[in-house]
N, C-alpha and C. Protein backbone atom coordinates (compact mmCIF):
# COMPACT_ATOMS: atom_id res chain seq x y z
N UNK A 1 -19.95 -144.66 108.98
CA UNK A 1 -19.34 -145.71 108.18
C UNK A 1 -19.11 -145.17 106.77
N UNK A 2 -17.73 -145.13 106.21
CA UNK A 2 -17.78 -145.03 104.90
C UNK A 2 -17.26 -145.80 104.20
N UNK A 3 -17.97 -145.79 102.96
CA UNK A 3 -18.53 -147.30 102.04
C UNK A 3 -18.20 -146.56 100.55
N UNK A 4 -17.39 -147.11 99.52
CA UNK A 4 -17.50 -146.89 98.57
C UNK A 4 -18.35 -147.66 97.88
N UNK A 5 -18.96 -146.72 96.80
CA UNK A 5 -20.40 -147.18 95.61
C UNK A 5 -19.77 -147.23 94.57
N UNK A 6 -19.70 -148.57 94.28
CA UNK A 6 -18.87 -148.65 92.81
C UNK A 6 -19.79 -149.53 91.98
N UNK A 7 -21.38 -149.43 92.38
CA UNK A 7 -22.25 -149.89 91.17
C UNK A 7 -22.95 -148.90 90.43
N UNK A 8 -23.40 -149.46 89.49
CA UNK A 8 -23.72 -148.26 88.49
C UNK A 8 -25.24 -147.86 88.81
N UNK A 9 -26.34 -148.86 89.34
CA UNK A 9 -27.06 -148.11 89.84
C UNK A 9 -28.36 -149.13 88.36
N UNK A 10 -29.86 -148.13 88.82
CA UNK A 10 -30.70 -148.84 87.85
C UNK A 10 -30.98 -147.59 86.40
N UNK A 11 -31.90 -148.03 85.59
CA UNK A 11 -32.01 -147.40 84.99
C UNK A 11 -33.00 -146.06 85.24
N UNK A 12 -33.47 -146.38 86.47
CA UNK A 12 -34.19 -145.35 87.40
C UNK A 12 -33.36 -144.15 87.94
N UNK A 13 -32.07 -144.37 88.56
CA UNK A 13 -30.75 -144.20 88.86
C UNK A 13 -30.51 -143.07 87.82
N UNK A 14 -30.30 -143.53 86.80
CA UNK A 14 -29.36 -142.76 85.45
C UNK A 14 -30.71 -141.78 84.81
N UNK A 15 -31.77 -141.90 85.00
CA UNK A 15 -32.84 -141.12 84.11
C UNK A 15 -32.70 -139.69 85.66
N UNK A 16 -33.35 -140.28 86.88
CA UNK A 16 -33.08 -139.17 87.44
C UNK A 16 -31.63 -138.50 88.06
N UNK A 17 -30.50 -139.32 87.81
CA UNK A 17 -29.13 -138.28 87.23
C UNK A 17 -29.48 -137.29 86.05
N UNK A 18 -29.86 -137.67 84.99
CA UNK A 18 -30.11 -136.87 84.04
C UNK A 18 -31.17 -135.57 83.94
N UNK A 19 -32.31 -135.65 84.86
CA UNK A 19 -33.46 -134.76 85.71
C UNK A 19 -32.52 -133.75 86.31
N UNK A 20 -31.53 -134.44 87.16
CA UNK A 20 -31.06 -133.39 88.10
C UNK A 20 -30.05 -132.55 87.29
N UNK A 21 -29.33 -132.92 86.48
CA UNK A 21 -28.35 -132.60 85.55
C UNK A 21 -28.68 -131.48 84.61
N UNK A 22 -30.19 -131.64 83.77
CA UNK A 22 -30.64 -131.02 82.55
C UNK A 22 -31.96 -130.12 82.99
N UNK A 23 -32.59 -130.30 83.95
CA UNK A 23 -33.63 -130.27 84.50
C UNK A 23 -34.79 -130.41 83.58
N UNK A 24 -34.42 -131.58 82.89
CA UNK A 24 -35.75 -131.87 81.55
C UNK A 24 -35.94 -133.56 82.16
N UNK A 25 -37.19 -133.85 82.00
CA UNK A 25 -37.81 -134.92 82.83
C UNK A 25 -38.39 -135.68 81.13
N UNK A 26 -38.65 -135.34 80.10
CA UNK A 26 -39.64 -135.66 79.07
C UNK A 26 -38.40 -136.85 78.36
N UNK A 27 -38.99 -138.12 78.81
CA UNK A 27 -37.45 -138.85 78.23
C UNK A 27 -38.89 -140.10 76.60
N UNK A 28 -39.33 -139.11 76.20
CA UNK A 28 -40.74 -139.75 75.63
C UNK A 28 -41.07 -141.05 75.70
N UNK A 29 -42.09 -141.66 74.66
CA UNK A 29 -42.27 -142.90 75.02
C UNK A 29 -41.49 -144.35 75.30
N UNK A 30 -41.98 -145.51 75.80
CA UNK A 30 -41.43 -146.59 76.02
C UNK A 30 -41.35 -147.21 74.45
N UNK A 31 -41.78 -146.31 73.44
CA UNK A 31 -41.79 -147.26 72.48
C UNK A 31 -40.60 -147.72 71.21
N UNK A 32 -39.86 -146.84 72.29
CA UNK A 32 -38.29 -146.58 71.05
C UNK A 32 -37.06 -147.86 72.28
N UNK A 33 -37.82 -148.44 72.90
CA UNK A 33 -37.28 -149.35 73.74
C UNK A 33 -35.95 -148.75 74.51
N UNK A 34 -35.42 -147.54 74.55
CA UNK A 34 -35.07 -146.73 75.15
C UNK A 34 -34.42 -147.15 76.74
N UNK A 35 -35.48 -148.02 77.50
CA UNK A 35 -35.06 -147.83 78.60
C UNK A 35 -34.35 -149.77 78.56
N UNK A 36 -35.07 -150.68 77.63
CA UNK A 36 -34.74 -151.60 77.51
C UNK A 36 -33.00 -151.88 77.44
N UNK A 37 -32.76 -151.03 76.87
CA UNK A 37 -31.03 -150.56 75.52
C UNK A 37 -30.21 -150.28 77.22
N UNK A 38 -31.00 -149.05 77.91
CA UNK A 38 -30.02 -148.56 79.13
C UNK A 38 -29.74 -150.09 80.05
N UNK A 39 -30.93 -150.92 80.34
CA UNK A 39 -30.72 -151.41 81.17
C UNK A 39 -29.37 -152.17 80.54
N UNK A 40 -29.84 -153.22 79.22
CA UNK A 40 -28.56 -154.19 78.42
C UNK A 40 -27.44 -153.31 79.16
N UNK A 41 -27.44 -152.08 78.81
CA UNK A 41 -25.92 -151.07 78.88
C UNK A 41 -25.33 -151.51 80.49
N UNK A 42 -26.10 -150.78 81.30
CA UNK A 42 -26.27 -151.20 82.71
C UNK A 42 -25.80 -152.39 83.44
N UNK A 43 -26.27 -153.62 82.66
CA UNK A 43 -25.93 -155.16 83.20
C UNK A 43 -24.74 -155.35 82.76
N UNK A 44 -24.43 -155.17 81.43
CA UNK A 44 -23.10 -155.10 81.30
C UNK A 44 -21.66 -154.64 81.95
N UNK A 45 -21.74 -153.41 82.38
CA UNK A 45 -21.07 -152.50 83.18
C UNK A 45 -20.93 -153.13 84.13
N UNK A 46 -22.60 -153.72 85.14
CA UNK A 46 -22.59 -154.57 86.50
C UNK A 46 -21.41 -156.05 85.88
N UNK A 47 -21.76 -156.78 84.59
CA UNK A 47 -20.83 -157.82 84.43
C UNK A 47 -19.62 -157.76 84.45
N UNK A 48 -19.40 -156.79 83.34
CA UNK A 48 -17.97 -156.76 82.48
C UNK A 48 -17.06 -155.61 83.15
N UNK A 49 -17.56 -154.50 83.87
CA UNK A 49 -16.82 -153.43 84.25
C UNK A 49 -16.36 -153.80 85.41
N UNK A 50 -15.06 -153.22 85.91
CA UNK A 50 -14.65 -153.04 87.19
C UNK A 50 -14.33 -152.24 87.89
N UNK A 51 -14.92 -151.09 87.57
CA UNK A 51 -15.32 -149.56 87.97
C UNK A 51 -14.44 -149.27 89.62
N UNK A 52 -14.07 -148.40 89.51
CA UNK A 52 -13.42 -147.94 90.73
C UNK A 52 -14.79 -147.02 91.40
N UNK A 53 -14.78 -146.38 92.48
CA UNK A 53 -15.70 -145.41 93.29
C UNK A 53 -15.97 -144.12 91.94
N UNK A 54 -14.64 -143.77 91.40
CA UNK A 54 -15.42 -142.36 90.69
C UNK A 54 -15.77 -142.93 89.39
N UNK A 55 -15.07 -143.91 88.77
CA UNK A 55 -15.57 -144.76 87.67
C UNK A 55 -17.25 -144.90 87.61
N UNK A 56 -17.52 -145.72 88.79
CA UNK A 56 -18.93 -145.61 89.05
C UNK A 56 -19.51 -144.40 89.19
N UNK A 57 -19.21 -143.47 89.58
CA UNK A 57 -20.56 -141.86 89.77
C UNK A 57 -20.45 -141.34 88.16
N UNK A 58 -18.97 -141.08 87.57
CA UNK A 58 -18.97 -141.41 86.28
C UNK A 58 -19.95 -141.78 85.27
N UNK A 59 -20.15 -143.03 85.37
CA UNK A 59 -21.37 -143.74 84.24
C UNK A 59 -22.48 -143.31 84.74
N UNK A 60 -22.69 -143.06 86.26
CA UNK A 60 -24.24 -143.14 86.29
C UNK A 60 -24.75 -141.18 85.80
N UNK A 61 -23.21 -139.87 85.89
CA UNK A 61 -23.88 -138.57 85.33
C UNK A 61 -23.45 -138.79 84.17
N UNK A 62 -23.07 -139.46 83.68
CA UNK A 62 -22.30 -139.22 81.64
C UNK A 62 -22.92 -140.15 81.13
């Protein structure tokens, strides 16, 4: 079955895109709210975007 993925995915999603990408894992503490900011970014995209298939793989390596 093939299925296009045209969601952007979690913020779990985009940190290990970035692992596989940089091969640096040290994204430091929770205290710069950091992952809070990706998700806002994230829900938005899920609201407001209407991402095509590469649109989506797009946001989740850039």
């Amino acid at each position: 079955m093939n299925t296009s993925r045209t969601d952007v995915g979690t913020v779990e999603d985009l940190q290990a895109s970035a692992v596989k990408a940089v091969r640096l894992d040290d994204f430091g503490t929770d205290d710069d709210n950091y992952r809070e900011a990706l998700d806002v970014l994230l829900e938005s995209y899920r609201r407001d975007a209407d991402f095509t298939e590469l649109g989506s793989k797009m946001s989740r390596f850039f």
